[in-house]
PDB file of N, CA and C in Angstrom:
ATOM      1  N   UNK A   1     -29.626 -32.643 -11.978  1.00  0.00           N
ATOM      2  CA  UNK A   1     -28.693 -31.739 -11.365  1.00  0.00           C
ATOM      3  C   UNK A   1     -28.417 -30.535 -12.273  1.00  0.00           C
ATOM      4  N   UNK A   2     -28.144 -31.038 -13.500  1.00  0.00           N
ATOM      5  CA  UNK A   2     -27.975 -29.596 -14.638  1.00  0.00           C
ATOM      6  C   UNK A   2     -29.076 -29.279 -14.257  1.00  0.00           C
ATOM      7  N   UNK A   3     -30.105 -29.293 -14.331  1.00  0.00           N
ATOM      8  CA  UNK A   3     -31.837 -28.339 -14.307  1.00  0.00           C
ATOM      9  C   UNK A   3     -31.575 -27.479 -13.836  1.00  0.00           C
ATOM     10  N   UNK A   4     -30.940 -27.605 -12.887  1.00  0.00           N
ATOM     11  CA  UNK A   4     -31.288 -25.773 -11.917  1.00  0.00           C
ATOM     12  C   UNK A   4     -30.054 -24.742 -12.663  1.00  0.00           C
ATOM     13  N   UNK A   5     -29.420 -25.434 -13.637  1.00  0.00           N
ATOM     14  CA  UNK A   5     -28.683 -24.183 -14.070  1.00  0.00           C
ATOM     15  C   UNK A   5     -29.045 -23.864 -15.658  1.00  0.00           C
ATOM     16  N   UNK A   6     -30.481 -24.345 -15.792  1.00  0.00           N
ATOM     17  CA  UNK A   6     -30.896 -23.742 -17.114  1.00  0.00           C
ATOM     18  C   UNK A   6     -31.495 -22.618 -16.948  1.00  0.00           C
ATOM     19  N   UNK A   7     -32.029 -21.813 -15.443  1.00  0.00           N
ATOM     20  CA  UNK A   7     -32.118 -20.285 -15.389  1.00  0.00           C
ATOM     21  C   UNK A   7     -31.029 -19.706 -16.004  1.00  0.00           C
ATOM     22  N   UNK A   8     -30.029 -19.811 -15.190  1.00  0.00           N
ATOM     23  CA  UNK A   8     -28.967 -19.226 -15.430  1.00  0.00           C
ATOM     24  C   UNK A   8     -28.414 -19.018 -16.900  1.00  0.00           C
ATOM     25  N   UNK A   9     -28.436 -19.883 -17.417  1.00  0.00           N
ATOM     26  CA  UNK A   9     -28.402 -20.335 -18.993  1.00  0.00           C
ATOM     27  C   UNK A   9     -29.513 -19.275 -19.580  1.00  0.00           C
ATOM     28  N   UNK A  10     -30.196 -19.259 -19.491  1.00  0.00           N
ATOM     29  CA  UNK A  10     -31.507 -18.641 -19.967  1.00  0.00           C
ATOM     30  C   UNK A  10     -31.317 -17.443 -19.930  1.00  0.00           C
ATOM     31  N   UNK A  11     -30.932 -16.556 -18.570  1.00  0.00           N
ATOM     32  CA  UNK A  11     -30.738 -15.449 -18.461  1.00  0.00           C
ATOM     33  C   UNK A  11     -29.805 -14.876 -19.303  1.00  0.00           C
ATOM     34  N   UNK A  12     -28.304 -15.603 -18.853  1.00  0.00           N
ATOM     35  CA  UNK A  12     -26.950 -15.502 -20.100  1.00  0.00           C
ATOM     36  C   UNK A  12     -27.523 -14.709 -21.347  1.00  0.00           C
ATOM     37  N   UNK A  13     -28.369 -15.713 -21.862  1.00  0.00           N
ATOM     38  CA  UNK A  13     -28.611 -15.830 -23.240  1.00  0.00           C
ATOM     39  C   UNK A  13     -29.546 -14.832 -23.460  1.00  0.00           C
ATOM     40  N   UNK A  14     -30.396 -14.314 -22.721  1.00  0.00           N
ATOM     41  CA  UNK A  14     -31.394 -13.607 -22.695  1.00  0.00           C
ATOM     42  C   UNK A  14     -30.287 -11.707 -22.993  1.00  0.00           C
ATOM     43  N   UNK A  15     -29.860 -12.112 -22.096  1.00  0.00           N
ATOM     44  CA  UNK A  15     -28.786 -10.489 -21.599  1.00  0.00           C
ATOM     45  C   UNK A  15     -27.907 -10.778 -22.890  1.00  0.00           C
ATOM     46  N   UNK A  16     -27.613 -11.587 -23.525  1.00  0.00           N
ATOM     47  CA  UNK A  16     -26.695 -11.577 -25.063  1.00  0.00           C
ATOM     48  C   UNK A  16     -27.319 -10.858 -25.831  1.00  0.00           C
ATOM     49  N   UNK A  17     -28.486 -11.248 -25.790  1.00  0.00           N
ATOM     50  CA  UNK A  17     -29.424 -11.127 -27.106  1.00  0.00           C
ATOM     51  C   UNK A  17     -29.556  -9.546 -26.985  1.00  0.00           C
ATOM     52  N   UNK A  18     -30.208  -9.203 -25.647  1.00  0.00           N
ATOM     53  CA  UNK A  18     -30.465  -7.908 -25.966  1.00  0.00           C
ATOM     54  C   UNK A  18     -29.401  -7.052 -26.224  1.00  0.00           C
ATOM     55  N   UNK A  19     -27.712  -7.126 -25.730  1.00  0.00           N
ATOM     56  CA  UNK A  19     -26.678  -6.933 -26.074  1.00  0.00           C
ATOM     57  C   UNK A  19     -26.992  -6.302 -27.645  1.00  0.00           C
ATOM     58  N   UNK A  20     -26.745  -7.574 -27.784  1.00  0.00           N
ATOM     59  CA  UNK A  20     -26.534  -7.318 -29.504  1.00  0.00           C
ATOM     60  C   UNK A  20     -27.655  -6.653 -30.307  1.00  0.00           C
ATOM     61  N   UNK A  21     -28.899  -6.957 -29.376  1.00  0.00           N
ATOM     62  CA  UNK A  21     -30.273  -6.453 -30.429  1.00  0.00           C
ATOM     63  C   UNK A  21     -29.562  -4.524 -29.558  1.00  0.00           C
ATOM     64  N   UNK A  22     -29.428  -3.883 -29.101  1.00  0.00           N
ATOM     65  CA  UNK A  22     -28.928  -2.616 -28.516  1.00  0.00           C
ATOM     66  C   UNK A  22     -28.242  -2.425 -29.891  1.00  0.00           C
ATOM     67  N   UNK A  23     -26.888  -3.135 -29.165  1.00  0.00           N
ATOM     68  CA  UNK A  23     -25.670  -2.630 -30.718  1.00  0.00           C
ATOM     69  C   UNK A  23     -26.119  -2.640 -32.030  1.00  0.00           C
ATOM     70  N   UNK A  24     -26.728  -3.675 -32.591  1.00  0.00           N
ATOM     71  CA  UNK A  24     -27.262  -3.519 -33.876  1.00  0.00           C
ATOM     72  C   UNK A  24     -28.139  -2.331 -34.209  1.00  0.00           C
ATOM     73  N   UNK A  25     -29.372  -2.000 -33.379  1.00  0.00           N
ATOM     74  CA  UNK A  25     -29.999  -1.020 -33.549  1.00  0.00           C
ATOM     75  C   UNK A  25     -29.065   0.203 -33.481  1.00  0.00           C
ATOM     76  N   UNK A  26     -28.207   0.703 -32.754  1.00  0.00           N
ATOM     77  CA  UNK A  26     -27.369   1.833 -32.845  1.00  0.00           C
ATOM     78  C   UNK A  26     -26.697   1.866 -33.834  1.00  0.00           C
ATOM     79  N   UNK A  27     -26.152   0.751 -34.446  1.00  0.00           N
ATOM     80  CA  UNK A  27     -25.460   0.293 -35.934  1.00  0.00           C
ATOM     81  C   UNK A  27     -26.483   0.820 -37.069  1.00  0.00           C
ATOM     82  N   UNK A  28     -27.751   0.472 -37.199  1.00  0.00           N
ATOM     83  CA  UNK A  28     -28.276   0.513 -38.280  1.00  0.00           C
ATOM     84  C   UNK A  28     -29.358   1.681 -38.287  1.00  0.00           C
ATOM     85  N   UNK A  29     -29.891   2.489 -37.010  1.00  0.00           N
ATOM     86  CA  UNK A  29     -30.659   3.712 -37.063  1.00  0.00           C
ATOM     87  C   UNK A  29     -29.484   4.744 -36.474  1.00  0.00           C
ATOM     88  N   UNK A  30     -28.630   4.496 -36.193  1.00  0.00           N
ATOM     89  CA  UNK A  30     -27.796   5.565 -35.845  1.00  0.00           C
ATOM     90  C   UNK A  30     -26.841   6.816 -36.863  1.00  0.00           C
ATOM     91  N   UNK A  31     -26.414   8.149 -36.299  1.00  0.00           N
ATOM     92  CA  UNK A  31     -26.129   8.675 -37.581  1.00  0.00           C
ATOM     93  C   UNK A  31     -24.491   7.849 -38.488  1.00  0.00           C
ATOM     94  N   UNK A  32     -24.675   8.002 -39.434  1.00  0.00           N
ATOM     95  CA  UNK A  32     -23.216   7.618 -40.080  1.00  0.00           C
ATOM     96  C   UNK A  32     -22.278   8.715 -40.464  1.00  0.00           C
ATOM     97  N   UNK A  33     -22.930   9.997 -40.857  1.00  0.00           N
ATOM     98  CA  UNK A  33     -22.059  10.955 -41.428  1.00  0.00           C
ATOM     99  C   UNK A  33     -21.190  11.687 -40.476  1.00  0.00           C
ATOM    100  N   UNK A  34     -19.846  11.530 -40.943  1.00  0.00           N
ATOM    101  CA  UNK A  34     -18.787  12.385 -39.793  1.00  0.00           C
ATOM    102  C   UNK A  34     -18.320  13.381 -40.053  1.00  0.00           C
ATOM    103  N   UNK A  35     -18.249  14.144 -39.508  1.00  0.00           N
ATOM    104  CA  UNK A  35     -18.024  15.437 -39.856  1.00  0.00           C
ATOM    105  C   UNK A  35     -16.508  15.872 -38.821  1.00  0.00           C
ATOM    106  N   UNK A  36     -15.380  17.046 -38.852  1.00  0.00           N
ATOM    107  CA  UNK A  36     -14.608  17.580 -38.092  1.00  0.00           C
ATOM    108  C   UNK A  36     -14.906  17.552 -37.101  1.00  0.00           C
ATOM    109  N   UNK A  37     -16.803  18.144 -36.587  1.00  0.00           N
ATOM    110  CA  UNK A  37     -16.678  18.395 -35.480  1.00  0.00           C
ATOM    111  C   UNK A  37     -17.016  17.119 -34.773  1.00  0.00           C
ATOM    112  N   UNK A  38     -17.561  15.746 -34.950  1.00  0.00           N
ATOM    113  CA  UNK A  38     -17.665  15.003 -34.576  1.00  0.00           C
ATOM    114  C   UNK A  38     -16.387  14.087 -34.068  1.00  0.00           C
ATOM    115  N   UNK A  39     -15.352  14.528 -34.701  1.00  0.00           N
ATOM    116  CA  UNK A  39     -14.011  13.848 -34.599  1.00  0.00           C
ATOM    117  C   UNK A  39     -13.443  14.429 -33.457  1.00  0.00           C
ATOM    118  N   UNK A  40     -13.173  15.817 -33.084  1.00  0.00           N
ATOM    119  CA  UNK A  40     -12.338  16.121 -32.613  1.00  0.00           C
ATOM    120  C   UNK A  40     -13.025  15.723 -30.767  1.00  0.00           C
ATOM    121  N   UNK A  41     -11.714  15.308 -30.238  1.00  0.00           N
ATOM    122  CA  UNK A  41     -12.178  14.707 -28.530  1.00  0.00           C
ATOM    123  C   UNK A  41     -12.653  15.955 -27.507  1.00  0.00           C
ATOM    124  N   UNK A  42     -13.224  15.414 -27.387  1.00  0.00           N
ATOM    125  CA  UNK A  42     -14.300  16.412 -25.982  1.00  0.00           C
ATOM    126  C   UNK A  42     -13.832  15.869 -24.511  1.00  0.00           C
ATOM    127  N   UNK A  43     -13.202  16.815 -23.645  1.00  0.00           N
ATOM    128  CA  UNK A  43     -12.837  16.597 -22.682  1.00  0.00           C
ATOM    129  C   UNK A  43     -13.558  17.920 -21.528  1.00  0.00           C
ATOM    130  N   UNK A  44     -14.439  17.282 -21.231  1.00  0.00           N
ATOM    131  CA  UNK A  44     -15.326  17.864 -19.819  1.00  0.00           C
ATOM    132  C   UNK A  44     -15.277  19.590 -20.729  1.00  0.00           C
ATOM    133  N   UNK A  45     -16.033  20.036 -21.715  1.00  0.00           N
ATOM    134  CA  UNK A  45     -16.245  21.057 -22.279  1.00  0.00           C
ATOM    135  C   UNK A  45     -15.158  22.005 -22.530  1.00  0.00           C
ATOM    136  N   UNK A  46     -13.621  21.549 -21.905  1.00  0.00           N
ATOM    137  CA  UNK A  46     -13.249  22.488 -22.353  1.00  0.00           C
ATOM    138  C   UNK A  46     -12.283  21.905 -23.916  1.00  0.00           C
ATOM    139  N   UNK A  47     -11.891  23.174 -24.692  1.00  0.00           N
ATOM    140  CA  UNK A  47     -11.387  23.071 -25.848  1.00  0.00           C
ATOM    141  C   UNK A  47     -10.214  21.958 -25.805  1.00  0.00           C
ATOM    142  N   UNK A  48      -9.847  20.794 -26.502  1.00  0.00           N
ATOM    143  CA  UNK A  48      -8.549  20.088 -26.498  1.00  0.00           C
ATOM    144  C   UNK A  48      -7.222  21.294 -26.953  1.00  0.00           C
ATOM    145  N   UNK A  49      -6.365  20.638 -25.896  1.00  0.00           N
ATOM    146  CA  UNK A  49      -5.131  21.630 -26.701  1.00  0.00           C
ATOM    147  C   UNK A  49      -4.193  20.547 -26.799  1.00  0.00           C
ATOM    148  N   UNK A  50      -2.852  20.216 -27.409  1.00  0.00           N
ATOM    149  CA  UNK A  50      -1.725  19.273 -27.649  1.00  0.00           C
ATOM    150  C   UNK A  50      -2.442  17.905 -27.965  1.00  0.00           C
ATOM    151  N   UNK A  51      -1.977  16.808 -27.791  1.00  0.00           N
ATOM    152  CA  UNK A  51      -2.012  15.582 -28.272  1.00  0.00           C
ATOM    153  C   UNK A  51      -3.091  15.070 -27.656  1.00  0.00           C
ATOM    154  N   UNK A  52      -3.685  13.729 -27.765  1.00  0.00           N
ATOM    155  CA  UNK A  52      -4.742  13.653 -26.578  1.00  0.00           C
ATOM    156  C   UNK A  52      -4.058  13.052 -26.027  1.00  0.00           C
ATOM    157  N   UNK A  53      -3.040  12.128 -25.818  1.00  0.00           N
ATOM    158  CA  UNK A  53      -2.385  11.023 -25.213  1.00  0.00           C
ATOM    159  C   UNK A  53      -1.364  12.305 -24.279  1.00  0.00           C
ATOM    160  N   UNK A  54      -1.293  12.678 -22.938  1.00  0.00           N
ATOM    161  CA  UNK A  54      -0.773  13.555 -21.955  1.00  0.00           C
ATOM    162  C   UNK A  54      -0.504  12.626 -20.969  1.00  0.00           C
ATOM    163  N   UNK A  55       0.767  12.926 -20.503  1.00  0.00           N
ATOM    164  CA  UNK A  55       1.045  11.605 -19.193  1.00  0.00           C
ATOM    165  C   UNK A  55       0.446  12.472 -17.866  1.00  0.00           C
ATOM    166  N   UNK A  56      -0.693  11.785 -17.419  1.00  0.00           N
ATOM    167  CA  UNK A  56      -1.293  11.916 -15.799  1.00  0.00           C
ATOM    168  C   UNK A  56      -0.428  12.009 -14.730  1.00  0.00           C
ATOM    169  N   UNK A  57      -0.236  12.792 -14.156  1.00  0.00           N
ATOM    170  CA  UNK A  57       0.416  12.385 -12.812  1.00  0.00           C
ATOM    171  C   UNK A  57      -0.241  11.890 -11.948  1.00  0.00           C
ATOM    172  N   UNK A  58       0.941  10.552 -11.443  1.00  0.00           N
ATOM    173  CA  UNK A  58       0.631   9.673 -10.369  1.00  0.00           C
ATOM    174  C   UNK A  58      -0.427   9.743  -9.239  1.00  0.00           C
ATOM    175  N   UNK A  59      -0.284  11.076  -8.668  1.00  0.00           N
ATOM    176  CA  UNK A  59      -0.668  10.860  -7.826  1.00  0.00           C
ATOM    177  C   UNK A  59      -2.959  10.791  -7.890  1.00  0.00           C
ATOM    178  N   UNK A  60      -3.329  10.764  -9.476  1.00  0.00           N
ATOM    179  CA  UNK A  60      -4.640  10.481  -9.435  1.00  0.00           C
ATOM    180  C   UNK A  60      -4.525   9.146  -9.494  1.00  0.00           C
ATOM    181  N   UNK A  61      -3.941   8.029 -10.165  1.00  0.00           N
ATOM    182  CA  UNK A  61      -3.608   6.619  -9.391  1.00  0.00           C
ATOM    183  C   UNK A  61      -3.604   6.316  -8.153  1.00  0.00           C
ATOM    184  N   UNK A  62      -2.491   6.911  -7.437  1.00  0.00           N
ATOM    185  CA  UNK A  62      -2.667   6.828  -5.646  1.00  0.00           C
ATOM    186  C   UNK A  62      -3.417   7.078  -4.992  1.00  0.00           C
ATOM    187  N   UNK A  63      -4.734   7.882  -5.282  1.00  0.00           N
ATOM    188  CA  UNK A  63      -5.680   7.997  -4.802  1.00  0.00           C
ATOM    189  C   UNK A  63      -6.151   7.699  -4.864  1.00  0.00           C
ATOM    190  N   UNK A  64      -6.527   7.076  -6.624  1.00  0.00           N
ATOM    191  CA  UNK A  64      -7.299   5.753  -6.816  1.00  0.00           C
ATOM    192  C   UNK A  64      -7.251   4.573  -5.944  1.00  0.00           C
ATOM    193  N   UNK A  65      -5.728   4.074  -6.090  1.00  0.00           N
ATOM    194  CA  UNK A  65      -5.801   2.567  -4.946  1.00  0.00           C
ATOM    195  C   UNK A  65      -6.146   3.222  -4.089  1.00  0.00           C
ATOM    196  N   UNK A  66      -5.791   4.151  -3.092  1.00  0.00           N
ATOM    197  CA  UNK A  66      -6.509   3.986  -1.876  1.00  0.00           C
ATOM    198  C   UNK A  66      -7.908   4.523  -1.724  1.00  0.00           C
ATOM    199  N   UNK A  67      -8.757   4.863  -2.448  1.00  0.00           N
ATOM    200  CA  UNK A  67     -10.104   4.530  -2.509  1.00  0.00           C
ATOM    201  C   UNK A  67     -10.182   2.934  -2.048  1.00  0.00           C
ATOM    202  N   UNK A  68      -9.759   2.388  -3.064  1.00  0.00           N
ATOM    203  CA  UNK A  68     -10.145   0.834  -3.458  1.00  0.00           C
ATOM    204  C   UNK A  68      -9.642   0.237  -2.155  1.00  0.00           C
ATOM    205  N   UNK A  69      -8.753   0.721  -1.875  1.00  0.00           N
ATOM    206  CA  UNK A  69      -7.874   0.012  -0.458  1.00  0.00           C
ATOM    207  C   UNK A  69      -8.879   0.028   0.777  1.00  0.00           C
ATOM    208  N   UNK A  70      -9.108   1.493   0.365  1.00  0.00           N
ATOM    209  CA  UNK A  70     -10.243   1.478   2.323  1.00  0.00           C
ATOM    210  C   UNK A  70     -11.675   1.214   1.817  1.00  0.00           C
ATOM    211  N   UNK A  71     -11.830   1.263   0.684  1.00  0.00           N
ATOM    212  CA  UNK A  71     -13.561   0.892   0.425  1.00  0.00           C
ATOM    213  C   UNK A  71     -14.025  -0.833   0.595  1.00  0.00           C
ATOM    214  N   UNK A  72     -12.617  -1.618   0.360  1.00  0.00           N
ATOM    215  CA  UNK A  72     -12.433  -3.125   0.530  1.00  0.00           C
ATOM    216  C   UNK A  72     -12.616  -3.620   2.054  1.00  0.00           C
ATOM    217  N   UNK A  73     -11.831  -2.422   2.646  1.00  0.00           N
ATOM    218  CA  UNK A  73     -11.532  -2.811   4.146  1.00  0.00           C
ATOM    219  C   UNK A  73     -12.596  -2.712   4.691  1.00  0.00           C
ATOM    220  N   UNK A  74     -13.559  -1.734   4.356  1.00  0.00           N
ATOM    221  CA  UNK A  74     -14.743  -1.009   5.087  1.00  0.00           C
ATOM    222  C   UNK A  74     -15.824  -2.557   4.361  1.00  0.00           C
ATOM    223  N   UNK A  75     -15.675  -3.113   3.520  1.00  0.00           N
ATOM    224  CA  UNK A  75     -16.656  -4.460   2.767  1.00  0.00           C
ATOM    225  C   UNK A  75     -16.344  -5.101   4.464  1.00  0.00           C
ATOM    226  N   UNK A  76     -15.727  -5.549   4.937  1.00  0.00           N
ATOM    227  CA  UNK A  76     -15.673  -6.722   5.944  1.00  0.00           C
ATOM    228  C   UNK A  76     -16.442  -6.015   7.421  1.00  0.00           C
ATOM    229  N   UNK A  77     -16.770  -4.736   7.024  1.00  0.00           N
ATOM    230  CA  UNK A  77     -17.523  -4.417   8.248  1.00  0.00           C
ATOM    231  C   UNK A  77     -19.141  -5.399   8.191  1.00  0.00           C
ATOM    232  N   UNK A  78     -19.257  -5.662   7.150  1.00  0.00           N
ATOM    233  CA  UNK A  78     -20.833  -6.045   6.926  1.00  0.00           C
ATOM    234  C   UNK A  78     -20.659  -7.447   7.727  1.00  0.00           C
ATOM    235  N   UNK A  79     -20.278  -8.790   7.215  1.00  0.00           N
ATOM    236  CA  UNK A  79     -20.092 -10.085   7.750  1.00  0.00           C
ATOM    237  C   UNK A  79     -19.909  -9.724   9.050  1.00  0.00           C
ATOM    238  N   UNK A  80     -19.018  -9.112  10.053  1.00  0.00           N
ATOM    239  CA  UNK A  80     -19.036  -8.622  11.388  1.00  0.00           C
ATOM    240  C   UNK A  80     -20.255  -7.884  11.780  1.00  0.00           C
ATOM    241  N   UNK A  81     -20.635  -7.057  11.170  1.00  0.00           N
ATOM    242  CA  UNK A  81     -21.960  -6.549  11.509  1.00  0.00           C
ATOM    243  C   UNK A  81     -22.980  -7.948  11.902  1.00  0.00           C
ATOM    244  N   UNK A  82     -23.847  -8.493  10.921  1.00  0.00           N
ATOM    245  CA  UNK A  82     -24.373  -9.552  11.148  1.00  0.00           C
ATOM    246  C   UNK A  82     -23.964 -10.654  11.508  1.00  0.00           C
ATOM    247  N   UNK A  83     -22.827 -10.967  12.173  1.00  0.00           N
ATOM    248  CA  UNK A  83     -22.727 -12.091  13.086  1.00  0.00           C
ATOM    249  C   UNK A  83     -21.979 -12.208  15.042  1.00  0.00           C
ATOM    250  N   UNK A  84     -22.587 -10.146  14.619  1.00  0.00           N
ATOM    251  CA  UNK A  84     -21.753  -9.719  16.150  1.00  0.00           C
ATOM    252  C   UNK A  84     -21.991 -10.623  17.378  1.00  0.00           C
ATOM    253  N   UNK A  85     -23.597 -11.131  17.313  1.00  0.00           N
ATOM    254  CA  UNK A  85     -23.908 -11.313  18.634  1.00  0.00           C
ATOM    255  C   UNK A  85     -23.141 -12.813  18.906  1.00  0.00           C
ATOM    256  N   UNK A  86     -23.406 -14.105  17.969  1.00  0.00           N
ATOM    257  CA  UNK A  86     -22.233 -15.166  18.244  1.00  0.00           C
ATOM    258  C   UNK A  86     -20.823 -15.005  18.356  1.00  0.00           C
ATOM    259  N   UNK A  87     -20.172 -14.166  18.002  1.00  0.00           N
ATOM    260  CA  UNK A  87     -18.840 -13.751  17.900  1.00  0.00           C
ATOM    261  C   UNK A  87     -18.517 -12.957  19.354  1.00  0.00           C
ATOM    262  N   UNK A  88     -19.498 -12.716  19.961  1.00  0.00           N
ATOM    263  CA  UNK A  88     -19.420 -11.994  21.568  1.00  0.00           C
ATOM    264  C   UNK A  88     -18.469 -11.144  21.718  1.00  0.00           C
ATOM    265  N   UNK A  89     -17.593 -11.366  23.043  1.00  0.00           N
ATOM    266  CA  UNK A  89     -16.097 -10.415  23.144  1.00  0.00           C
ATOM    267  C   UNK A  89     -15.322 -10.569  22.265  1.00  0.00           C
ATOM    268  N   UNK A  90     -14.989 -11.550  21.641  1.00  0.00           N
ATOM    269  CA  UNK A  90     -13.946 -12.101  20.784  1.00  0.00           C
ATOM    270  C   UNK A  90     -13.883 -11.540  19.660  1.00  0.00           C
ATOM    271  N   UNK A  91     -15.252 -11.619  19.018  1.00  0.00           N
ATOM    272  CA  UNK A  91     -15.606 -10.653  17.847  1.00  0.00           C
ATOM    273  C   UNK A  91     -15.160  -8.728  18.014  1.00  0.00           C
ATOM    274  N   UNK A  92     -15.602  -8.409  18.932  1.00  0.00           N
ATOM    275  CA  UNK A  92     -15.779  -7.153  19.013  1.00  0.00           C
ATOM    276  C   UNK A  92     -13.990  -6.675  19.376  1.00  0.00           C
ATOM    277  N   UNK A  93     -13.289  -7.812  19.857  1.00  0.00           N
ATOM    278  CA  UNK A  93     -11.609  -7.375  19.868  1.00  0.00           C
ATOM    279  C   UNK A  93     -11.221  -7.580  19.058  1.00  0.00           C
ATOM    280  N   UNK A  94     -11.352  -8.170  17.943  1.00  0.00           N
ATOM    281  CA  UNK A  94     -10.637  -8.808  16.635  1.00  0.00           C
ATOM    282  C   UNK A  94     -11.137  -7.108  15.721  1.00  0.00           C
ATOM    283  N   UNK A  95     -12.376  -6.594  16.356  1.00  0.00           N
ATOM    284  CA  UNK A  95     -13.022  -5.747  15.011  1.00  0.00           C
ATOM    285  C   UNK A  95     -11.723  -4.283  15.576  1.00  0.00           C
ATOM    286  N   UNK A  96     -11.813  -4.196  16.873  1.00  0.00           N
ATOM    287  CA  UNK A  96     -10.962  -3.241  17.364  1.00  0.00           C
ATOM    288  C   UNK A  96      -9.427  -3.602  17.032  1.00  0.00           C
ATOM    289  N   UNK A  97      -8.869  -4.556  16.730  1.00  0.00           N
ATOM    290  CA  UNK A  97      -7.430  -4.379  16.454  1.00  0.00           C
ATOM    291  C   UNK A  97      -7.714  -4.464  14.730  1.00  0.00           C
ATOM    292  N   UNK A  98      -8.513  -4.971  14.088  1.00  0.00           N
ATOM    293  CA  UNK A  98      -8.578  -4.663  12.464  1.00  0.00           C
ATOM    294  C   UNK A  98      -8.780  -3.191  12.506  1.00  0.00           C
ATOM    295  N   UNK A  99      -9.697  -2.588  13.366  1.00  0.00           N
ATOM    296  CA  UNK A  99      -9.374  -1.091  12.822  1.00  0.00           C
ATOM    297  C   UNK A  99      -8.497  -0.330  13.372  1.00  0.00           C
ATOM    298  N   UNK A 100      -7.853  -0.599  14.429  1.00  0.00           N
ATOM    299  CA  UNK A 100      -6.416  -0.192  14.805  1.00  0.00           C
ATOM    300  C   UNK A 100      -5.529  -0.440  13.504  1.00  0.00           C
ATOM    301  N   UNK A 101      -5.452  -1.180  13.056  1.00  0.00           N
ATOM    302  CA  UNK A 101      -4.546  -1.428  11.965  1.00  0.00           C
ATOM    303  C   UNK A 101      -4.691  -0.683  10.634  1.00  0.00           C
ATOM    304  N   UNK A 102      -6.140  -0.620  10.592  1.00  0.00           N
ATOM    305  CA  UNK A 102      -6.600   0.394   9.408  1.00  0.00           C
ATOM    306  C   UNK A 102      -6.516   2.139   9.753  1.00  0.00           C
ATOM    307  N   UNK A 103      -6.654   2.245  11.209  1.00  0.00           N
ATOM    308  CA  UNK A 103      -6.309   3.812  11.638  1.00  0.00           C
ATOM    309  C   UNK A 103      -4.847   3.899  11.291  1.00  0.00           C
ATOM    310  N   UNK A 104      -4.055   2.761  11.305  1.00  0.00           N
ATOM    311  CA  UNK A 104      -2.746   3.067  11.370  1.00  0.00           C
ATOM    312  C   UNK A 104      -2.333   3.491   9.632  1.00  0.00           C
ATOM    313  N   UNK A 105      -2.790   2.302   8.848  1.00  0.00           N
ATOM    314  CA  UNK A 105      -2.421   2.753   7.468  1.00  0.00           C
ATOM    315  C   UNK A 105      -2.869   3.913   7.179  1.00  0.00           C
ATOM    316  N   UNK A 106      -3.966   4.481   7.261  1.00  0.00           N
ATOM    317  CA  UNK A 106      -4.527   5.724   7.009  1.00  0.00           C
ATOM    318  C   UNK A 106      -4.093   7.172   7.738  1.00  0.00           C
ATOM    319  N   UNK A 107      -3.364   6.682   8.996  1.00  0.00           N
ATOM    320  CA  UNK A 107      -2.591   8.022   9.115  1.00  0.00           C
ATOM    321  C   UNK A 107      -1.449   7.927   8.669  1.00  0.00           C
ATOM    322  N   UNK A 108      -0.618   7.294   8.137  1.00  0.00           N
ATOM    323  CA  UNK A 108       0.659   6.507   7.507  1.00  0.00           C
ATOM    324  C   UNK A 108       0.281   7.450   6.132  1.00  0.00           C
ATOM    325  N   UNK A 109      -0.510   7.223   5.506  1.00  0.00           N
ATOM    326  CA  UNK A 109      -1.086   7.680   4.184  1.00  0.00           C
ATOM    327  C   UNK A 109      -1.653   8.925   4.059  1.00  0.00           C
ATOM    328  N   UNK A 110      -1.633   9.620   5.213  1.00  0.00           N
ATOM    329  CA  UNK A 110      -1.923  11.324   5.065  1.00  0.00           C
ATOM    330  C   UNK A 110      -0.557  11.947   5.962  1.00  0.00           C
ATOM    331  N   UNK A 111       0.125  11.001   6.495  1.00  0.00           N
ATOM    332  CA  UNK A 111       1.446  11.608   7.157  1.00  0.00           C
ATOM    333  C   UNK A 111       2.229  12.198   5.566  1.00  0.00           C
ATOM    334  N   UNK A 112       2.186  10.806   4.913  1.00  0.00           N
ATOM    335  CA  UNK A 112       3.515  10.760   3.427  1.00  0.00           C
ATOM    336  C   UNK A 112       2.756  11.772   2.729  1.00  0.00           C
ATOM    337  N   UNK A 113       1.467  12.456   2.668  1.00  0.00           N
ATOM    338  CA  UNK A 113       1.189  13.244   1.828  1.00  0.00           C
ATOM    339  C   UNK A 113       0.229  12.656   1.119  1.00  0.00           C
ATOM    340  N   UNK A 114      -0.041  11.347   0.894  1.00  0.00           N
ATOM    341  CA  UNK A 114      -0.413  10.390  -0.134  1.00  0.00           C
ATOM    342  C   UNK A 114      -2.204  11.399  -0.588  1.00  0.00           C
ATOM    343  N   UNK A 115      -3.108  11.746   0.549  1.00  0.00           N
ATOM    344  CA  UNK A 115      -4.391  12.270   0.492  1.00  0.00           C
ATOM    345  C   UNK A 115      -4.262  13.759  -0.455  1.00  0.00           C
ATOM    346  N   UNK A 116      -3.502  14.561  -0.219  1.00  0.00           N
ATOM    347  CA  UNK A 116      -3.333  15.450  -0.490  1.00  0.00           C
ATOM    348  C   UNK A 116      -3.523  16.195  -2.627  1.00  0.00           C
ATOM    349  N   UNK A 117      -4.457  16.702  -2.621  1.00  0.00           N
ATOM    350  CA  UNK A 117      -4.727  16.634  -4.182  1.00  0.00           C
ATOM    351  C   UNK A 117      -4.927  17.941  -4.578  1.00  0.00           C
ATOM    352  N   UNK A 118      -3.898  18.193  -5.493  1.00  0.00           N
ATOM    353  CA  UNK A 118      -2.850  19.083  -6.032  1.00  0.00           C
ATOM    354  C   UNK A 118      -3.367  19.921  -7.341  1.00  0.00           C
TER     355      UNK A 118
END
């Protein structure tokens, strides 16, 4: 019964190794000398100004979850996709009130402003 999970094992160990054989090589042929300009943080080319630590406003979070929110919702289209034809009428009303419900959050979420990027 263990047997069939010595692939798996194998692979693990396989993807470690090269892990570390990566990091080591960047460790030991890579440059060491640091210099100012190597220190100072690079943010999308333009020059840093103030601290690097700046508090984000919220609302690139809120847009974040709701990426994640409707990209999750839109995952359960697939399992419905491939099992439309046994699922018959029943299926195809269950898919229409799940996306009734998802039209609803999503105009809920551009009513409050939530889409809107500033």
């Amino acid at each position: 019964m263990l047997l069939e999970y010595i692939a798996i094992a194998v692979m693990i160990a396989i993807a470690t190794l090269i892990a570390f054989i990566a990091i080591g090589m960047g460790e030991l042929f890579g440059p060491k000398k640091r210099t100012a300009e190597k220190d100072v943080p690079y943010e999308s080319g333009i020059t840093p100004y103030g601290e690097g630590t700046r508090r984000m406003p919220i609302r690139f979070y809120l847009i974040a979850v709701l990426f994640i929110l409707f990209d999750i919702e839109v995952v359960f289209f697939l399992p419905w996709a491939i099992a439309f034809r046994q699922l018959g009428i029943f299926g195809l009303l269950e898919m229409v009130v799940f996306i009734t419900i998802l039209l609803i959050g999503y105009v809920y979420a551009w009513k409050k402003g939530a889409l809107e990027w500033e």
